[in-house]
Protein backbone atom coordinates (compact mmCIF):
# COMPACT_ATOMS: atom_id res chain seq x y z
CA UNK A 1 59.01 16.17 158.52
CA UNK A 2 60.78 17.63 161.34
CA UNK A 3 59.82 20.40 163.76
CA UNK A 4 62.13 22.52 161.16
CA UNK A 5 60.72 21.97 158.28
CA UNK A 6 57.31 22.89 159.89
CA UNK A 7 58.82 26.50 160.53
CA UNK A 8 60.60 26.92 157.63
CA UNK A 9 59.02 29.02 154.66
CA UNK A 10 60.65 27.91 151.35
CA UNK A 11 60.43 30.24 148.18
CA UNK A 12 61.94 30.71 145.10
CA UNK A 13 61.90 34.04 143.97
CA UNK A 14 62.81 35.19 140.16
CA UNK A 15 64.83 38.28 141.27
CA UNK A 16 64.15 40.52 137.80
CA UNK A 17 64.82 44.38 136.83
CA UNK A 18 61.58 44.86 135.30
CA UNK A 19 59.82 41.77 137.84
CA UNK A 20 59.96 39.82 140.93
CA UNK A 21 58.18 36.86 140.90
CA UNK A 22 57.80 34.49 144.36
CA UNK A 23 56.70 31.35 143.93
CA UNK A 24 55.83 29.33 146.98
CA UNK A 25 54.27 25.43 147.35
CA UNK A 26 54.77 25.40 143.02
CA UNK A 27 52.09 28.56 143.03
CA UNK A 28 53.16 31.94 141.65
CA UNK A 29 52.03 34.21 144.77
CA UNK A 30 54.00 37.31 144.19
CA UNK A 31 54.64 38.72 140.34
CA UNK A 32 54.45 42.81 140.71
CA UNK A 33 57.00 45.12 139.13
CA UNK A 34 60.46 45.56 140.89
CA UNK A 35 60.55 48.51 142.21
CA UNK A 36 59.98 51.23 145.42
CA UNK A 37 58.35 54.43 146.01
CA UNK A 38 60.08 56.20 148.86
CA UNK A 39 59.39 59.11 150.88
CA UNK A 40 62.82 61.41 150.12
CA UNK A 41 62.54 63.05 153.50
CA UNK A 42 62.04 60.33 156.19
CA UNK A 43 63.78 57.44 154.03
CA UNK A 44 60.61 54.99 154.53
CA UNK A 45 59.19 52.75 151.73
CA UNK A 46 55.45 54.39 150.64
CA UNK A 47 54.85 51.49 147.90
CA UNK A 48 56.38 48.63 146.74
CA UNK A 49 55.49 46.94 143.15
CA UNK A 50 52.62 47.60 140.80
CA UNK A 51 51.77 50.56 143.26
CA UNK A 52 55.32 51.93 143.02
CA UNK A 53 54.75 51.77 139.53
CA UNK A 54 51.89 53.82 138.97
CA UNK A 55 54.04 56.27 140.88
CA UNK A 56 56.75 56.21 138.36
CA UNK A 57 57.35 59.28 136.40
CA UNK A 58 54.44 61.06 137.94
CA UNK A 59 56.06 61.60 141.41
CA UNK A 60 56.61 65.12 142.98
CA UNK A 61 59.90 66.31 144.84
CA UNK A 62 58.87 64.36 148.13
CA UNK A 63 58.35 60.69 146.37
CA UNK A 64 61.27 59.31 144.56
CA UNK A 65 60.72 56.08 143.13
CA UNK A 66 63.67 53.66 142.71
CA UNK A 67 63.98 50.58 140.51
CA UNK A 68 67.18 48.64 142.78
CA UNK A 69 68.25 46.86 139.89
CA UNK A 70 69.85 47.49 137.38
CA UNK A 71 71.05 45.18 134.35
CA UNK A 72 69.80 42.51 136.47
CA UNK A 73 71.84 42.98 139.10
CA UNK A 74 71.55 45.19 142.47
CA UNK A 75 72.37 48.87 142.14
CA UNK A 76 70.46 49.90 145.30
CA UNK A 77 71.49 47.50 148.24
CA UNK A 78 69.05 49.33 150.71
CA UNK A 79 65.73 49.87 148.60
CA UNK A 80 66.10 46.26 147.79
CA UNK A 81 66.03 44.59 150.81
CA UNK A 82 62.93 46.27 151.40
CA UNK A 83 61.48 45.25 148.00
CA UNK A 84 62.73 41.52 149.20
CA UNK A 85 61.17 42.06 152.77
CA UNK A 86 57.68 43.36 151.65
CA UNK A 87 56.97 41.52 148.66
CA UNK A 88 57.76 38.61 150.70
CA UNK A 89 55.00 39.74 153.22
CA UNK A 90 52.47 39.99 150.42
CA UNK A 91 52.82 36.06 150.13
CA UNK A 92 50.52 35.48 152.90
CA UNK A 93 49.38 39.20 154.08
CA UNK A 94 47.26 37.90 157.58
CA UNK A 95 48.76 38.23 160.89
CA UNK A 96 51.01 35.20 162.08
CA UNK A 97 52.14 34.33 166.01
CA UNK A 98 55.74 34.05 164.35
CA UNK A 99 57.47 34.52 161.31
CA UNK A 100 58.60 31.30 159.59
CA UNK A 101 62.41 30.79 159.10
CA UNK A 102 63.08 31.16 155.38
CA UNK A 103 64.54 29.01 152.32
CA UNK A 104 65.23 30.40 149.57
CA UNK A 105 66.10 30.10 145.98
CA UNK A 106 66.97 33.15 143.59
CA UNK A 107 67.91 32.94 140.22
CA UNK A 108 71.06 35.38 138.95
CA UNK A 109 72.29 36.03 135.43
CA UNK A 110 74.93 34.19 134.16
CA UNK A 111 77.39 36.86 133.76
CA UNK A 112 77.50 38.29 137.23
CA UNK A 113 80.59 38.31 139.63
CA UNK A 114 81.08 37.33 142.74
CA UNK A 115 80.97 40.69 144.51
CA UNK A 116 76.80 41.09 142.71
CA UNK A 117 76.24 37.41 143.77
CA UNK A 118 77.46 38.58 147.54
CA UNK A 119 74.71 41.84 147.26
CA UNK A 120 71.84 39.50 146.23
CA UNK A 121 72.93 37.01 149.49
CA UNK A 122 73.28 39.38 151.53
CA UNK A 123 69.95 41.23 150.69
CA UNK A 124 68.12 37.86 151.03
CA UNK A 125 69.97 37.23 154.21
CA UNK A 126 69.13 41.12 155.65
CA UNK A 127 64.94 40.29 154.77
CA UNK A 128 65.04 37.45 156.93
CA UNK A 129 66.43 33.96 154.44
CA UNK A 130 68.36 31.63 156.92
CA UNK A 131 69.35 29.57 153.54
CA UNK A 132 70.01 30.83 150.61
CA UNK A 133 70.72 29.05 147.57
CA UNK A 134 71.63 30.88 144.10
CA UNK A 135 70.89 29.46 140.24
CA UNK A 136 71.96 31.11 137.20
CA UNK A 137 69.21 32.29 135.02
CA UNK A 138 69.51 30.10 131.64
CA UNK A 139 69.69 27.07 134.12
CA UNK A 140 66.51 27.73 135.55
CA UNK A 141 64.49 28.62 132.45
CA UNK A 142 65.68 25.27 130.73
CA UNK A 143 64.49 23.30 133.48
CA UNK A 144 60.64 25.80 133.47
CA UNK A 145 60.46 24.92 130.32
CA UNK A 146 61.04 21.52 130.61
CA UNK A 147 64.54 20.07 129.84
CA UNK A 148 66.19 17.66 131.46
CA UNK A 149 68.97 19.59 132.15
CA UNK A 150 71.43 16.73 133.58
CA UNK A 151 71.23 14.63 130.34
CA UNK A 152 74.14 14.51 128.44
CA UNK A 153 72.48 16.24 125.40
CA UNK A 154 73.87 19.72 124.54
CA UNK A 155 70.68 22.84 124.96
CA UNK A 156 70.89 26.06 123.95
CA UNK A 157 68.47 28.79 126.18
CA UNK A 158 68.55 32.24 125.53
CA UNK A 159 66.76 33.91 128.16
CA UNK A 160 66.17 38.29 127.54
CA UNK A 161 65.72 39.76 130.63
CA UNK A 162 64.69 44.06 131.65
CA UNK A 163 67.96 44.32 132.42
CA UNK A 164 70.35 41.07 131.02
CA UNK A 165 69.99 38.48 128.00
CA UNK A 166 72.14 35.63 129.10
CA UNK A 167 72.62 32.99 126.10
CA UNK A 168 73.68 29.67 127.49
CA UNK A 169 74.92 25.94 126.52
CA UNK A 170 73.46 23.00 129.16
CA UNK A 171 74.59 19.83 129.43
CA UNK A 172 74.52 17.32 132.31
CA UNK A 173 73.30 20.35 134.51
CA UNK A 174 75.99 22.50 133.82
CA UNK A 175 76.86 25.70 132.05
CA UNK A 176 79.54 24.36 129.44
CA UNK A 177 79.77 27.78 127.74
CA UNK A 178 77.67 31.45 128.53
CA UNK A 179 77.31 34.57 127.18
CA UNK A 180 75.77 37.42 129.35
CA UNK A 181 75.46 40.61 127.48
CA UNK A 182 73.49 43.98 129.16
CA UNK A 183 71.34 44.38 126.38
CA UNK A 184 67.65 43.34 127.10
CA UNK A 185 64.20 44.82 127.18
CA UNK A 186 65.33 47.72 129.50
CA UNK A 187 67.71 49.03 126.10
CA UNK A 188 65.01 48.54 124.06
CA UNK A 189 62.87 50.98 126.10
CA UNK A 190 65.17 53.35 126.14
CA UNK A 191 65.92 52.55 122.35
CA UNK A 192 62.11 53.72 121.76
CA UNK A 193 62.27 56.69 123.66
CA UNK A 194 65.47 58.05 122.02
CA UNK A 195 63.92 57.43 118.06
CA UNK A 196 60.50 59.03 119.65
CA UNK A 197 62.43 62.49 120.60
CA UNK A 198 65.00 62.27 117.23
CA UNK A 199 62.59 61.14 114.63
CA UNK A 200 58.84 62.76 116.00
CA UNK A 201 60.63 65.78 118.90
CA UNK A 202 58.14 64.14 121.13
CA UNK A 203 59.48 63.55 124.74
CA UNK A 204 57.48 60.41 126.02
CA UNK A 205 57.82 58.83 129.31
CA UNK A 206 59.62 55.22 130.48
CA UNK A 207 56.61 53.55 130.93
CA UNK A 208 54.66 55.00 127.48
CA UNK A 209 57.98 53.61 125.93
CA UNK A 210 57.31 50.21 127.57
CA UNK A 211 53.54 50.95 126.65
CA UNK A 212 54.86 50.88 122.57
CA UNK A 213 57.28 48.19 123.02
CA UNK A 214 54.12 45.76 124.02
CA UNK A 215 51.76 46.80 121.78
CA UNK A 216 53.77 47.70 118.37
CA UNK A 217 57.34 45.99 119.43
CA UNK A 218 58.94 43.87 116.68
CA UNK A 219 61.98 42.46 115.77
CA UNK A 220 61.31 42.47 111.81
CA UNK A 221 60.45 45.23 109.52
CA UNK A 222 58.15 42.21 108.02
CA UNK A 223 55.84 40.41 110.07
CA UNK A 224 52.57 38.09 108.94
CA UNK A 225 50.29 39.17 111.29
CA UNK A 226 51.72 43.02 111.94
CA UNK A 227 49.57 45.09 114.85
CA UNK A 228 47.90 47.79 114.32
CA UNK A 229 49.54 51.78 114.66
CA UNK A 230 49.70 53.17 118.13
CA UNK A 231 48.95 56.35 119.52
CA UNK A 232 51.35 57.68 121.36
CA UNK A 233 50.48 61.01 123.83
CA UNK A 234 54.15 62.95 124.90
CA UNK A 235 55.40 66.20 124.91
CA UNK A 236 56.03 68.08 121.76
CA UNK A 237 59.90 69.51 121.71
CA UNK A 238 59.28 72.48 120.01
CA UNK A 239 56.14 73.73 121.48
CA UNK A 240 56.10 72.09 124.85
CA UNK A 241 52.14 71.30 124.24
CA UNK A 242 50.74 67.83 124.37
CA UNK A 243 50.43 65.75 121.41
CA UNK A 244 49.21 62.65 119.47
CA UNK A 245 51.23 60.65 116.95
CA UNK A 246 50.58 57.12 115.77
CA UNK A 247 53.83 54.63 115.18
CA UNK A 248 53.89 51.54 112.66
CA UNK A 249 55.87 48.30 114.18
CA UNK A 250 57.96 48.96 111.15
CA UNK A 251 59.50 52.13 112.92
CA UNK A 252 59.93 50.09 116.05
CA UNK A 253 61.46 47.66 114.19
CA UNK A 254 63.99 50.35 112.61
CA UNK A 255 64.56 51.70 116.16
CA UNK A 256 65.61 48.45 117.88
CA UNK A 257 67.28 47.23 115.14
CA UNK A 258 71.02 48.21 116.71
CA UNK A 259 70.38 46.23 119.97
CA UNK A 260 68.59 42.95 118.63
CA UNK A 261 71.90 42.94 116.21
CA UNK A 262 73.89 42.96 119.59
CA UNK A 263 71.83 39.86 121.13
CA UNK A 264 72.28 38.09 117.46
CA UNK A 265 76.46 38.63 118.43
CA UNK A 266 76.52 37.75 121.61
CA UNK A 267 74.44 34.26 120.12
CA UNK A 268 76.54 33.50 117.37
CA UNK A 269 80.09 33.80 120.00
CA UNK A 270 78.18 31.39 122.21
CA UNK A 271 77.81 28.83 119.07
CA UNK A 272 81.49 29.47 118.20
CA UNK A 273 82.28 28.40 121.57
CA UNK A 274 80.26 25.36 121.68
CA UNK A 275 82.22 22.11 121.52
CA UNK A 276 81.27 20.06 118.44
CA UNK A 277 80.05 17.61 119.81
CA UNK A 278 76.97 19.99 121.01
CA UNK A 279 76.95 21.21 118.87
CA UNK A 280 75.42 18.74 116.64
CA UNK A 281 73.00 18.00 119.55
CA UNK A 282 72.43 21.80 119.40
CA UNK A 283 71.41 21.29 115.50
CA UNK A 284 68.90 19.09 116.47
CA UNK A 285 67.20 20.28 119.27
CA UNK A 286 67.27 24.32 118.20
CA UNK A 287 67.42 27.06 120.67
CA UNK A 288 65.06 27.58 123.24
CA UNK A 289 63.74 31.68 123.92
CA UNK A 290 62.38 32.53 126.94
CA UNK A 291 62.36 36.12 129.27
CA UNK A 292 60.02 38.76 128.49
CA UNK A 293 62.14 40.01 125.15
CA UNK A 294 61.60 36.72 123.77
CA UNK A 295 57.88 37.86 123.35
CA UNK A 296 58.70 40.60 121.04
CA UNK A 297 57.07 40.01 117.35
CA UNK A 298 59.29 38.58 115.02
CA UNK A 299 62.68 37.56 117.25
CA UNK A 300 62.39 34.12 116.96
CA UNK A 301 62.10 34.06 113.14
CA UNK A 302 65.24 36.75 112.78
CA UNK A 303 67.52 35.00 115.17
CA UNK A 304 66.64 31.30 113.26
CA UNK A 305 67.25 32.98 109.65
CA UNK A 306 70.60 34.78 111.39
CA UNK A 307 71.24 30.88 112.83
CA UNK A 308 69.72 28.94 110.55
CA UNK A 309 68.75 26.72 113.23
CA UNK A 310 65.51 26.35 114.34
CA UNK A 311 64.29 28.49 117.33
CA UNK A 312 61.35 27.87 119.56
CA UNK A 313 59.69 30.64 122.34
CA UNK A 314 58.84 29.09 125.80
CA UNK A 315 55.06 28.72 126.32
CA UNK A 316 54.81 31.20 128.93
CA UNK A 317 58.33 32.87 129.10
CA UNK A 318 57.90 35.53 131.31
CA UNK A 319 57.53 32.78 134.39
CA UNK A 320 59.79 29.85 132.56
CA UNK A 321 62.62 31.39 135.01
CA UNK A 322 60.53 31.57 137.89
CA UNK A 323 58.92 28.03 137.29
CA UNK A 324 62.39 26.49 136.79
CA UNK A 325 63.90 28.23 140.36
CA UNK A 326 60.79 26.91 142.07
CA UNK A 327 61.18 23.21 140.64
CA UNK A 328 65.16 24.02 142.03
CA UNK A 329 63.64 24.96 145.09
CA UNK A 330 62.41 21.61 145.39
CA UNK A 331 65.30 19.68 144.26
CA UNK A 332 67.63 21.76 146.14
CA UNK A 333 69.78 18.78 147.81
CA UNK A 334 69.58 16.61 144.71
CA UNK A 335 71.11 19.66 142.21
CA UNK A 336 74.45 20.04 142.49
CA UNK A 337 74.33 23.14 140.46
CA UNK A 338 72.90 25.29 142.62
CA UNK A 339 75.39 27.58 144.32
CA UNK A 340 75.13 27.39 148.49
């Protein structure tokens, strides 16, 4: 270990529209929601994360919270290079005689070009990274969850984002054909609050939305364990008074039915491109879920009977990406897919 190495801080950090998640020495030290709370007047950050998000929707005209990316890519250059710069100083909060050089490793969907790669490098670069290294998302949730992703055995990894589900085909640790579509959890919150106001005239919030998406999303109109009805507290339309309805996961269901039939597309034209031959390998292995969408009730089954090919959800899929660009982190010289 050289003098460097003893100053250098490496992380891996699982860039995400709805989460960032830092991992550093294989420990998850950061995972808050991505997004700032800013004061509109002076320009300075008042919150970052799970504090900016308590903010959200309740802010008055001097507070505007922003969430910098958008569709999994950066929309706000500014607020988030401050996200970058103090969710990095959360990792170890005390004060230090100097600040460590830093290494590090963020994960990108598949889809983006090379002008939103150059915005997430230069972010990095502008909250303090001397190296940067870049990995597509599907590539680093196959190897969190596991794979050996430079065998020459065909893997298909579906990863739904907040903001990006990127479908993917990995073989000897490369992309041999993608799919990035801008349909992910993010649509399906704004699915729910657009059937709340049409179908109830309630006006409910983003994060009530997000609220009914976790506790009565689903994917199928028939489930075998379905949750309970929710209670959902908005604004009546009509009235403008406060008020109390309770939604089945079959309405949910109904209402996100339009964007879970986009994901389905966007998976079948990733099969269709497959070459055979991975196809086959692709037959026997299944397709892998992981991302925070993967979690909703039901997606797993409907995208195996729309495949018929088996499909199996990541143990813990929300961090699968973030595990996978930390175990990148590591490997960083030895993985030639990672892009410098």
């Amino acid at each position: 270990m050289g003098l460097f190495d003893l100053f250098t801080q490496e992380i891996a950090i699982d860039l995400g529209t709805a989460n960032t998640i830092i991992i550093h020495n294989d420990k998850v030290v950061v995972d808050e929601p991505s997004i700032v709370a800013v004061d509109r007047a002076t320009g300075n950050v008042i919150a970052v994360g799970r504090r900016a998000q308590q903010m959200h929707g309740k802010v008055h005209e001097g507070i505007k919270t922003i969430r910098p990316l958008k569709d999994g890519v950066i929309a706000d250059f500014h607020a988030a290079e401050h996200m970058i710069r103090h969710l990095i100083k959360m990792i170890n909060p005390g004060k230090r005689l100097f600040t460590p050089s830093l290494k590090m490793v963020i994960c990108i969907p598949s889809g983006i070009t090379e002008v939103e790669k150059r915005a997430v490098r230069d972010s990095a670069e502008h909250a303090g990274a001397k190296e940067v290294y870049l990995i597509h998302e599907p590539m680093a949730a196959a190897i969190g969850i596991g794979i050996d992703v430079e065998e020459p055995m065909g893997n298909m990894i579906i990863d739904i984002g907040g903001g990006t589900s990127d479908i993917a085909v990995i073989a000897l640790g490369g992309i041999v054909c993608d799919k990035s579509i801008r349909v992910a959890g993010d649509e399906f919150t704004s699915d729910i609050e657009d059937y709340m106001r049409r179908q109830h005239n309630i006006l409910i919030g983003e994060r009530s939305a997000e609220r009914i998406k976790i506790e009565v999303g689903a994917a199928m109109i028939e489930l075998d364990e379905p949750p309970p009805d929710y209670a959902v507290h908005g604004r009546d339309l009509m009235t403008g008074i406060p008020k109390e309805i309770h939604v089945s996961y079959q309405e949910i269901a109904h209402a996100l039915d339009k964007s879970i039939s986009k994901i389905e597309e966007a998976v079948m034209g990733a099969l269709e491109m497959t070459p055979p031959e991975l196809s086959a390998d692709i037959y026997k292995t299944g397709i892998y879920l992981t991302g925070g969408g993967s979690m909703l009730r039901g997606l797993d089954k409907r995208i195996s009977l729309k495949t018929k090919l088996p499909v199996h959800v990541a143990d813990d899929p929300l961090r699968a990406v973030a595990r996978g660009t930390g175990i990148a982190l590591k490997n960083a010289d030895r993985f030639p897919f990672l892009i410098r």
